[in-house]
C-alpha atoms as a PDB file:
ATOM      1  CA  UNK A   1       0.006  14.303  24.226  1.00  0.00           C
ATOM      2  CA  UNK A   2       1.025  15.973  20.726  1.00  0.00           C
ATOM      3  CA  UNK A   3       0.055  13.772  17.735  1.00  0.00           C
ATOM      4  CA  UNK A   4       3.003  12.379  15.572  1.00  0.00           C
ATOM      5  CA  UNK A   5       3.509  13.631  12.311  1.00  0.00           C
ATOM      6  CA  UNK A   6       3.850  11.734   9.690  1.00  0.00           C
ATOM      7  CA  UNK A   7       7.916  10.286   9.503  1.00  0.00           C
ATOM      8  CA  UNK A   8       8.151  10.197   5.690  1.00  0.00           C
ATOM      9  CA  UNK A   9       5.673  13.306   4.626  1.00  0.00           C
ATOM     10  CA  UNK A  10       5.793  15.204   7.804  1.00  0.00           C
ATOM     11  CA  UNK A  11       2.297  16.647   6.985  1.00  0.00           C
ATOM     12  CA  UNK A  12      -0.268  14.215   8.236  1.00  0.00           C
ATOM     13  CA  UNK A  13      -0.627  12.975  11.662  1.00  0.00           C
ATOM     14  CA  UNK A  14       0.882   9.400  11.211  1.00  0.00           C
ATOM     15  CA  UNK A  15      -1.728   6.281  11.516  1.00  0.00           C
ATOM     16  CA  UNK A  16      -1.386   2.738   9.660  1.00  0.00           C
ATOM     17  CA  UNK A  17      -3.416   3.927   6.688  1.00  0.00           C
ATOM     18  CA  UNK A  18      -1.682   7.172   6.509  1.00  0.00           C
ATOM     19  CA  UNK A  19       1.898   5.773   6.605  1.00  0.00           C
ATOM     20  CA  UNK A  20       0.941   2.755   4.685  1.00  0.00           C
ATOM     21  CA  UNK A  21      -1.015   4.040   1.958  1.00  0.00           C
ATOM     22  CA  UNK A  22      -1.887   7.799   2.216  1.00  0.00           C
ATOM     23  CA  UNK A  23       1.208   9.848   2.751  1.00  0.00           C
ATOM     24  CA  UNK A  24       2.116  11.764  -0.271  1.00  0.00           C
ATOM     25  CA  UNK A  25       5.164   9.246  -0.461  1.00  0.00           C
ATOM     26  CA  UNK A  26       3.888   5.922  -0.218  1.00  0.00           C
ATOM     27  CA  UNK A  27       0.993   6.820  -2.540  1.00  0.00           C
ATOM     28  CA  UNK A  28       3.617   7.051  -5.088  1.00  0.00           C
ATOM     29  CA  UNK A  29       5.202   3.916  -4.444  1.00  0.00           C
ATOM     30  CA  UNK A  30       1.855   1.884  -4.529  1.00  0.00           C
ATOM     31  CA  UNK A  31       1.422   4.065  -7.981  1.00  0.00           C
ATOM     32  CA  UNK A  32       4.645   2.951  -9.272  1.00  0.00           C
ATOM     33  CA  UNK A  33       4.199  -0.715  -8.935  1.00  0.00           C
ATOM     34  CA  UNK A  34       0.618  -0.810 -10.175  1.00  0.00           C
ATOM     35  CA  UNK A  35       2.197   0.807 -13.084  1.00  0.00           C
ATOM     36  CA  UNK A  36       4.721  -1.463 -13.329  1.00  0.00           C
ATOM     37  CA  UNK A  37       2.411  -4.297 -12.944  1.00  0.00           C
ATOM     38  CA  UNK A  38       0.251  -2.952 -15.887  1.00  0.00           C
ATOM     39  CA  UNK A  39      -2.723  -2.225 -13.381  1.00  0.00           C
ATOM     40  CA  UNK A  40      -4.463   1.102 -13.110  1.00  0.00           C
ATOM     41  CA  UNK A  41      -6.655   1.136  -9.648  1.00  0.00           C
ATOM     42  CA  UNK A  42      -7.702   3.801  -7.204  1.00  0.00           C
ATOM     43  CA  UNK A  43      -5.455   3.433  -3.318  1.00  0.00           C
ATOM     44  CA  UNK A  44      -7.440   1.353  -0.852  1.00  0.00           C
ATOM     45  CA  UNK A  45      -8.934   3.191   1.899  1.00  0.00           C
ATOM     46  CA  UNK A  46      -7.529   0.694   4.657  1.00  0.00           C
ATOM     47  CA  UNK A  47      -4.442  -1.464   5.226  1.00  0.00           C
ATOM     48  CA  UNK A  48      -7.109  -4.602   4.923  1.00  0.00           C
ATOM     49  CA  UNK A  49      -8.686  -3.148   1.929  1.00  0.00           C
ATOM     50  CA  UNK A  50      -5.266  -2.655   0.160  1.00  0.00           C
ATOM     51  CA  UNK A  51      -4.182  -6.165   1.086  1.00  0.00           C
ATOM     52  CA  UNK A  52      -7.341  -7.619  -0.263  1.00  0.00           C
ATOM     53  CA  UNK A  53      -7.125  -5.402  -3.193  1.00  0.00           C
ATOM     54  CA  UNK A  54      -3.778  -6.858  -3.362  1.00  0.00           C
ATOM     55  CA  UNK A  55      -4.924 -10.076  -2.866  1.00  0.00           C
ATOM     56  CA  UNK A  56      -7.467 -10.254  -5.812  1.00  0.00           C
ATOM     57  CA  UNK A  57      -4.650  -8.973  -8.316  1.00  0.00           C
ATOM     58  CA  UNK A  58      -4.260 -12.803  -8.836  1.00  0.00           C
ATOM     59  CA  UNK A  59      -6.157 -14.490 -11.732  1.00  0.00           C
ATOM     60  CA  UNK A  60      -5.558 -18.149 -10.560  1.00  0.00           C
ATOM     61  CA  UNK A  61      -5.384 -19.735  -7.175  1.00  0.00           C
ATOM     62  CA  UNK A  62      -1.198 -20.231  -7.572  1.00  0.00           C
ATOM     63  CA  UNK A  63      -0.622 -16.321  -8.233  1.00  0.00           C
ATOM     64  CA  UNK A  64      -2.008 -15.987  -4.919  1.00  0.00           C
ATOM     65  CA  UNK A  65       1.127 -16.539  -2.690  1.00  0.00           C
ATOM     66  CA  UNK A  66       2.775 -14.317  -4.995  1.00  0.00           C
ATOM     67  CA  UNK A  67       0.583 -11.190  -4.316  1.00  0.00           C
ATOM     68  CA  UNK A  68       0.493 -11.476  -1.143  1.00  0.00           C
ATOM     69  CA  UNK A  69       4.504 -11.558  -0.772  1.00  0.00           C
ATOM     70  CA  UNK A  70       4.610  -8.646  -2.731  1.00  0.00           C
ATOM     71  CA  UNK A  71       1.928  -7.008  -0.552  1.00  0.00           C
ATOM     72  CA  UNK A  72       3.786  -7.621   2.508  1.00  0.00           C
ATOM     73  CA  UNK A  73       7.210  -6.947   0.879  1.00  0.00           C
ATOM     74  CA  UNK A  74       5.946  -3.430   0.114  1.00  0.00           C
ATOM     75  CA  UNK A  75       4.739  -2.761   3.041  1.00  0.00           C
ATOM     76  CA  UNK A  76       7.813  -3.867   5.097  1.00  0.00           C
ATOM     77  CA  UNK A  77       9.964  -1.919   2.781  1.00  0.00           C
ATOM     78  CA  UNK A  78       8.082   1.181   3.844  1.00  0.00           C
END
């Protein structure tokens, strides 16, 4: 069985991590909005990592739903 190549790069054999957060095109997405956001932090290594990266973005306990809505709207998007 051939591996898939990544759908959006075309490069990379596509896995969650890859797609999600490592392909040369969702890497600037993720980039854009942490920008936008006014953060500047390194890609997670994992899908979990990023979404507890994600996660701790919020400085009190009702920003929480918020980040993780985003997290999950990003990654739906993609």
């Amino acid at each position: 069985m051939e591996a898939v190549k990544c759908s959006l790069c075309g490069q990379n054999v596509e896995d969650n991590n890859h797609l999600f957060l490592h392909c040369s095109v969702t890497t600037k997405i993720w980039s854009m909005c942490f920008e936008w956001w006014g953060f500047s932090i390194a890609i997670a290594g994992s899908c979990w990592d990023s979404f507890i990266q994600h996660e701790s973005l919020a400085t009190k306990s009702s920003e929480r739903l918020g980040w993780i809505i985003v997290w999950f709207s990003l990654v739906l998007t993609i």
